[in-house]
PDB file of N, CA and C in Angstrom:
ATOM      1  N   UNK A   1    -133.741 -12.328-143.492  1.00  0.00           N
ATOM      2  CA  UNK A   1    -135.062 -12.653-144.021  1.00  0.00           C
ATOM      3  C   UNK A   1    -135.002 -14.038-144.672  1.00  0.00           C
ATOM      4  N   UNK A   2    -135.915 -14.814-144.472  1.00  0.00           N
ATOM      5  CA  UNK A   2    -135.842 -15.913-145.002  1.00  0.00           C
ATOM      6  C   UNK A   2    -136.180 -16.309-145.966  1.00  0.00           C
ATOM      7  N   UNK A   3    -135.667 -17.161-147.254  1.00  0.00           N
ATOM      8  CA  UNK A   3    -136.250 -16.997-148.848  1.00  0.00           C
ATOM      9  C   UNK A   3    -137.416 -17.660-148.917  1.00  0.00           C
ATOM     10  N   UNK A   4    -138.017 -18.386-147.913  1.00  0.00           N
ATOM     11  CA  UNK A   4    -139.409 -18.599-148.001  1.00  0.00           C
ATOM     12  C   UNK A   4    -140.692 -17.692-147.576  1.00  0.00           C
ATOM     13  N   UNK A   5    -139.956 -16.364-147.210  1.00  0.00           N
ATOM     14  CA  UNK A   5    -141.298 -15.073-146.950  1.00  0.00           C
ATOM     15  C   UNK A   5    -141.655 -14.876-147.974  1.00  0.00           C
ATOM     16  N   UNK A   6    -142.599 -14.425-148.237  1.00  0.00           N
ATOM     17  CA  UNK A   6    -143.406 -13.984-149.460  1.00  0.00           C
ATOM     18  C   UNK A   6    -142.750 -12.593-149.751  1.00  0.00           C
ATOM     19  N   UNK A   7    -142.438 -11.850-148.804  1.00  0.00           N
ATOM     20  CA  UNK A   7    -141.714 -10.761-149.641  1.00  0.00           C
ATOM     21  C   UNK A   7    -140.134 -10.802-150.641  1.00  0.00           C
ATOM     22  N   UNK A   8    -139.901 -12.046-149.949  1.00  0.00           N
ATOM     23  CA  UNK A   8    -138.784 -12.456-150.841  1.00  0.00           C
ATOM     24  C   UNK A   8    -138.934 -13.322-152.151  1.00  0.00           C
ATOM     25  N   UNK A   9    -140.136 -13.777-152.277  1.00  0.00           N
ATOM     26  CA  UNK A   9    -140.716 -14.381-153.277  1.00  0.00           C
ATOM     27  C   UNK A   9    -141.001 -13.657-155.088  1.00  0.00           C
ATOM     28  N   UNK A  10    -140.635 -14.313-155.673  1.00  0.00           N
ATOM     29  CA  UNK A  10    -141.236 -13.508-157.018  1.00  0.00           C
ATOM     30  C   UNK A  10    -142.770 -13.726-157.237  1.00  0.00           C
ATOM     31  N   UNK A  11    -143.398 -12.833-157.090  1.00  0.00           N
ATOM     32  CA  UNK A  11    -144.732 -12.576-157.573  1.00  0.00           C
ATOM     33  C   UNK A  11    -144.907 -11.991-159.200  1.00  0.00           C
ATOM     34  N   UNK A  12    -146.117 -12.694-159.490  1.00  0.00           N
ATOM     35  CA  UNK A  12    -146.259 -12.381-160.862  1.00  0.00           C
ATOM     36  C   UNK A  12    -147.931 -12.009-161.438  1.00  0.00           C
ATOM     37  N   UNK A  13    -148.040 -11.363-162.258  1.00  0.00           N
ATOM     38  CA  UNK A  13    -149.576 -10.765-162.315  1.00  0.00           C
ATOM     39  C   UNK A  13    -149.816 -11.193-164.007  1.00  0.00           C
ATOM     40  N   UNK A  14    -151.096 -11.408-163.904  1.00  0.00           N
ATOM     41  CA  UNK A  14    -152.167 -11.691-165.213  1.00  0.00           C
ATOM     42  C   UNK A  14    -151.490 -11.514-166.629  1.00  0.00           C
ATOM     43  N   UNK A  15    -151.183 -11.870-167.463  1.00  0.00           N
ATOM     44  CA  UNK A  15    -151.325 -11.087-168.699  1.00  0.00           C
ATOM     45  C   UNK A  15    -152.268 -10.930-169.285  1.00  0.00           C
ATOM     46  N   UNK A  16    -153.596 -10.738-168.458  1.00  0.00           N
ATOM     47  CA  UNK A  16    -154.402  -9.914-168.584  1.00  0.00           C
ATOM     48  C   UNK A  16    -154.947  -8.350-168.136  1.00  0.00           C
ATOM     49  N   UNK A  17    -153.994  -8.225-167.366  1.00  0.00           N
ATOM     50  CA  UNK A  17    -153.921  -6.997-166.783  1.00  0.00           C
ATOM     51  C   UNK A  17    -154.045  -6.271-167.159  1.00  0.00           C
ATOM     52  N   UNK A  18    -154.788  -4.722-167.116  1.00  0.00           N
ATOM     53  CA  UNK A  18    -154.357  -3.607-167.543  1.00  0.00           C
ATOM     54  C   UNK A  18    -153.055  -2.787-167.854  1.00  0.00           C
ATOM     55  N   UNK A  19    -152.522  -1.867-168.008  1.00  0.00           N
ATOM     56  CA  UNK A  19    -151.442  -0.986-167.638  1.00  0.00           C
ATOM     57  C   UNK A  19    -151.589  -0.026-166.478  1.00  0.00           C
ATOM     58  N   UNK A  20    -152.689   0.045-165.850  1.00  0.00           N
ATOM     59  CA  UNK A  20    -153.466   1.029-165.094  1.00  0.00           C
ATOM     60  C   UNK A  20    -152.724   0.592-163.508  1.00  0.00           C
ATOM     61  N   UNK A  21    -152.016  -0.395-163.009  1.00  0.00           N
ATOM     62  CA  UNK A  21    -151.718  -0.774-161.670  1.00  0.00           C
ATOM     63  C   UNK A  21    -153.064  -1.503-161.285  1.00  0.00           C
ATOM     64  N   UNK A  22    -153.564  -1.712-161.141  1.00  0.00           N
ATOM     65  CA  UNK A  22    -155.042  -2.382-161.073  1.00  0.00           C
ATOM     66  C   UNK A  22    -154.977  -3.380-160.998  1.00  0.00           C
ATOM     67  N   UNK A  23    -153.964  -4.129-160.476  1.00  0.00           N
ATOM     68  CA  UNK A  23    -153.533  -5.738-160.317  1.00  0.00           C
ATOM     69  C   UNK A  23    -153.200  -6.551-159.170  1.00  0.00           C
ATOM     70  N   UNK A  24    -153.919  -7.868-159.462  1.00  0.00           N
ATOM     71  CA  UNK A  24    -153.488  -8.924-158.127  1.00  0.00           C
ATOM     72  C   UNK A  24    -152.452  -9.387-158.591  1.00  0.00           C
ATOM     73  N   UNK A  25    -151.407  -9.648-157.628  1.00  0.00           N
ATOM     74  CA  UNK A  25    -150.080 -10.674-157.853  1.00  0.00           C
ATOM     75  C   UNK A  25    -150.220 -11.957-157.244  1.00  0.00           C
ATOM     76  N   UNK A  26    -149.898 -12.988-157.500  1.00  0.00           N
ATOM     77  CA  UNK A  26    -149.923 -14.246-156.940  1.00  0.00           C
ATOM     78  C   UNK A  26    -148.344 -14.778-156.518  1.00  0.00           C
ATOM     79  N   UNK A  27    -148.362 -15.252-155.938  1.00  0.00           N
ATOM     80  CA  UNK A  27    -147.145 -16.563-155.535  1.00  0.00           C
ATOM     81  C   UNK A  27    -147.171 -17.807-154.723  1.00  0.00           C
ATOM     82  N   UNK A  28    -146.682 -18.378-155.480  1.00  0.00           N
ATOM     83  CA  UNK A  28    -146.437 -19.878-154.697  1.00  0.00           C
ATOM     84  C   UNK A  28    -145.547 -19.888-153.498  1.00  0.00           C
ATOM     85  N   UNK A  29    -146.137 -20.554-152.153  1.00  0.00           N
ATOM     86  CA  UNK A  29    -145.889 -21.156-150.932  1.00  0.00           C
ATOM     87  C   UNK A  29    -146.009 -22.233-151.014  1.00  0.00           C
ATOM     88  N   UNK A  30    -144.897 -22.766-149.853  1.00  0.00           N
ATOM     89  CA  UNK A  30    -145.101 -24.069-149.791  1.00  0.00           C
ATOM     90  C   UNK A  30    -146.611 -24.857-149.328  1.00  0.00           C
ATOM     91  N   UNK A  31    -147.394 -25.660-150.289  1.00  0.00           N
ATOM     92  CA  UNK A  31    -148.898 -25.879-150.356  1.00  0.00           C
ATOM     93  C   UNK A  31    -149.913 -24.658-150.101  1.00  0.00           C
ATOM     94  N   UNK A  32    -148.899 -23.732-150.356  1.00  0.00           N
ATOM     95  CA  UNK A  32    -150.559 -22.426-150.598  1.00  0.00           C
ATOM     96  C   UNK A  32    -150.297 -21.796-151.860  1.00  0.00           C
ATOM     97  N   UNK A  33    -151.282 -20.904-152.054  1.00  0.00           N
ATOM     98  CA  UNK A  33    -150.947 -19.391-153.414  1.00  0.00           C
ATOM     99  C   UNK A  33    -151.146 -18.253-152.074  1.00  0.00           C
ATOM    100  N   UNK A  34    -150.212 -17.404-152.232  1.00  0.00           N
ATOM    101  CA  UNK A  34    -150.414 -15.899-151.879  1.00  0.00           C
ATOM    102  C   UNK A  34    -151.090 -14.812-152.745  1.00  0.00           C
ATOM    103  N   UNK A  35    -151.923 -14.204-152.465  1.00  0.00           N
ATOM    104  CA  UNK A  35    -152.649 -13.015-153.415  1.00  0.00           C
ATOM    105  C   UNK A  35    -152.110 -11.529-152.562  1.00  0.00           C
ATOM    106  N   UNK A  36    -151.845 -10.412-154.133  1.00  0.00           N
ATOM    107  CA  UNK A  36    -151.612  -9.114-152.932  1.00  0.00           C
ATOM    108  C   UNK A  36    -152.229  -8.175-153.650  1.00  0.00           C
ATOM    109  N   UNK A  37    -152.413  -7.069-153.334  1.00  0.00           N
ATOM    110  CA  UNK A  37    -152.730  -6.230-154.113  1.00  0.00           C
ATOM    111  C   UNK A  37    -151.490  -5.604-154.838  1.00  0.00           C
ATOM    112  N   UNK A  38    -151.326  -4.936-156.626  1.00  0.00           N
ATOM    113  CA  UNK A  38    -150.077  -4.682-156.584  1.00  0.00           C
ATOM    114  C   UNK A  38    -149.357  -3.222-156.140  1.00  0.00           C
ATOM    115  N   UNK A  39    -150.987  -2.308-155.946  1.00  0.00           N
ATOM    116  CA  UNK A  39    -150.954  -0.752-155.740  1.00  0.00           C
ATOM    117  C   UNK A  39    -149.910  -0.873-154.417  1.00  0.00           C
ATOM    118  N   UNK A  40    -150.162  -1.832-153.339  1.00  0.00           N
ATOM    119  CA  UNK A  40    -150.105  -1.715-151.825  1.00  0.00           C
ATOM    120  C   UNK A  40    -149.532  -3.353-151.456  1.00  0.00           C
ATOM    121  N   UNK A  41    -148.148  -3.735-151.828  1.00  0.00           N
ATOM    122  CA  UNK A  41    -147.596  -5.054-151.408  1.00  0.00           C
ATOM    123  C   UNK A  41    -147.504  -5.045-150.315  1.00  0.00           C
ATOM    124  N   UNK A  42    -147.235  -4.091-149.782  1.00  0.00           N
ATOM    125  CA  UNK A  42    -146.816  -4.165-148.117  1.00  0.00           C
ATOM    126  C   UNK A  42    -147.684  -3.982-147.104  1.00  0.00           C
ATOM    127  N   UNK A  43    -148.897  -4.081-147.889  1.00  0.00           N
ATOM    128  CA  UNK A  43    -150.601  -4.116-147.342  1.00  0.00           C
ATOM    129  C   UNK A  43    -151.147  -5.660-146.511  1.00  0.00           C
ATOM    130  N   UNK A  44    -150.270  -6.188-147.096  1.00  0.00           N
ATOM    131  CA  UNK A  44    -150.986  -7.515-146.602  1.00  0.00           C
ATOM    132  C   UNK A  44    -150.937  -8.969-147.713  1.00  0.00           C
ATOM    133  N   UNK A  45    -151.114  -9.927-147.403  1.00  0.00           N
ATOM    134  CA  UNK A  45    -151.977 -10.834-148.502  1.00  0.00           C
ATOM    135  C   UNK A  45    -153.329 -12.056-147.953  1.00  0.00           C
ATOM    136  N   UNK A  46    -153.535 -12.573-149.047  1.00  0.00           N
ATOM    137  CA  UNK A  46    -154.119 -13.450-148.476  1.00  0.00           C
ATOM    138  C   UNK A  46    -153.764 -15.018-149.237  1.00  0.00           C
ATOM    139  N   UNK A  47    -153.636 -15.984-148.034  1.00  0.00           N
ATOM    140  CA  UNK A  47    -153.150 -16.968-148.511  1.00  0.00           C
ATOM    141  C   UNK A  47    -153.701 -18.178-148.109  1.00  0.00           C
ATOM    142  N   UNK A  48    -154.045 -19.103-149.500  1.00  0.00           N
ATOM    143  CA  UNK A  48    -155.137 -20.274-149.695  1.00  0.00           C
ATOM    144  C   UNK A  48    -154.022 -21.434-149.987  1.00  0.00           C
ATOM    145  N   UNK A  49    -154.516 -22.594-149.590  1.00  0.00           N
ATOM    146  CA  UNK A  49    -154.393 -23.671-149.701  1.00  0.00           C
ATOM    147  C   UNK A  49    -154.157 -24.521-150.934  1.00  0.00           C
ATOM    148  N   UNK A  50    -153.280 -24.886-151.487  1.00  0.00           N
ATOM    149  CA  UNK A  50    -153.681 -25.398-152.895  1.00  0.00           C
ATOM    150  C   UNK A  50    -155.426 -25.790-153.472  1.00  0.00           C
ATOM    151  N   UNK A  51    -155.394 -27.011-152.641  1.00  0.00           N
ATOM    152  CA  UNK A  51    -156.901 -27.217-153.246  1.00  0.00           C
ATOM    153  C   UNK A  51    -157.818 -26.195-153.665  1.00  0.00           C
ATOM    154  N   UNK A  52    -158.104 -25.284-152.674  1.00  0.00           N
ATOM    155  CA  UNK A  52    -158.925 -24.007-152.568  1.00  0.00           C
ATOM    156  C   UNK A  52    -158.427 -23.054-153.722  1.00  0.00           C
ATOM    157  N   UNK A  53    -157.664 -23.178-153.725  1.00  0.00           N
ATOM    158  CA  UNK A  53    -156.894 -22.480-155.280  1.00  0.00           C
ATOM    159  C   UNK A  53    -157.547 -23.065-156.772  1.00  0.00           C
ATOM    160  N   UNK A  54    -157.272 -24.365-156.473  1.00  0.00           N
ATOM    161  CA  UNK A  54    -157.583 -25.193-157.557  1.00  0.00           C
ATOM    162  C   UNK A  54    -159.193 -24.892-157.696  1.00  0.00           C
ATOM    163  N   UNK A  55    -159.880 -25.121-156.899  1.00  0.00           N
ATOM    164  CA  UNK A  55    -161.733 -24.554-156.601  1.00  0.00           C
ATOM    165  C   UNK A  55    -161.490 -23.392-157.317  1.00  0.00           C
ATOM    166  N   UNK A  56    -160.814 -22.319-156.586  1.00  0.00           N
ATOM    167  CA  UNK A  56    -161.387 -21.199-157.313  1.00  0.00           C
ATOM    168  C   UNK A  56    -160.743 -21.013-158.980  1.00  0.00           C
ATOM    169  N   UNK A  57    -159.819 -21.605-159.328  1.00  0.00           N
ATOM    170  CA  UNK A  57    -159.469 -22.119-160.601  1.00  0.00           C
ATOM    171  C   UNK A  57    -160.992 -21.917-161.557  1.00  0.00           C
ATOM    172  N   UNK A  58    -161.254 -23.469-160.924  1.00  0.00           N
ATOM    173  CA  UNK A  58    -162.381 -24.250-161.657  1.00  0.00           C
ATOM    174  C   UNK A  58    -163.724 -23.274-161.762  1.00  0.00           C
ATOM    175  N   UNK A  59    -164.083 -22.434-160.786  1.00  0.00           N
ATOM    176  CA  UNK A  59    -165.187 -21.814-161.002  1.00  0.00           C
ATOM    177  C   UNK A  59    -165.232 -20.573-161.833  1.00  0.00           C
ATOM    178  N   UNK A  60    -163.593 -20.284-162.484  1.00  0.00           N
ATOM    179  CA  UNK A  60    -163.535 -18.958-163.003  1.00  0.00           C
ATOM    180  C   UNK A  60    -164.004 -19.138-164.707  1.00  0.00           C
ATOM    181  N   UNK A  61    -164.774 -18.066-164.632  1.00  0.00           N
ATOM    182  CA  UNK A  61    -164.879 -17.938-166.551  1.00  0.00           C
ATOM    183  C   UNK A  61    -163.542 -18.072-167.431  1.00  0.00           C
ATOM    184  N   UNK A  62    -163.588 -19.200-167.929  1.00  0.00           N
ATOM    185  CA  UNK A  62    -162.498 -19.561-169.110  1.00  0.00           C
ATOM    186  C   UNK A  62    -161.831 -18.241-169.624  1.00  0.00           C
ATOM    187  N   UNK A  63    -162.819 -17.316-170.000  1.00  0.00           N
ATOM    188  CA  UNK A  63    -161.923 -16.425-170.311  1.00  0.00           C
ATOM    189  C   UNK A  63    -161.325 -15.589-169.594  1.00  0.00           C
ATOM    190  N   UNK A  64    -160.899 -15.863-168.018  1.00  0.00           N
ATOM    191  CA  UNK A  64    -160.178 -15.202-166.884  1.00  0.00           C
ATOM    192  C   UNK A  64    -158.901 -16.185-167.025  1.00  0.00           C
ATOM    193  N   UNK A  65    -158.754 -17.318-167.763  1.00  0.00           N
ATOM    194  CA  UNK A  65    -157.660 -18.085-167.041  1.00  0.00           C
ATOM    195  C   UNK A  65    -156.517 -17.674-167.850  1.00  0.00           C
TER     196      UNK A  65
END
């Protein structure tokens, strides 16, 4: 497996999170972010572009960041 798969990657979630599992994980790719769900990692992800990251950054309520 190669250390640039995302499953080999450290993903990390909010410290805003609940305790409930109820969480997105993120990780850095080379020029993207990966998103997963944390109930179901092996579900899938979806993966954006830096910039597009940075967008959705900017449009989030301050108190999400």
């Amino acid at each position: 497996m190669n250390a640039m798969e995302p499953s080999t990657r450290y993903w990390r979630r909010s410290g805003y999170s609940g305790g409930n599992g109820d969480c997105v994980e993120v990780t850095t790719l080379p020029g993207a972010i990966a998103g997963r769900d944390s109930k179901a990692p092996n579900a899938g992800m979806t993966v954006v572009d830096r910039p597009r990251w940075a967008e959705f950054l900017a449009a989030s309520p301050s108190s999400l960041e």
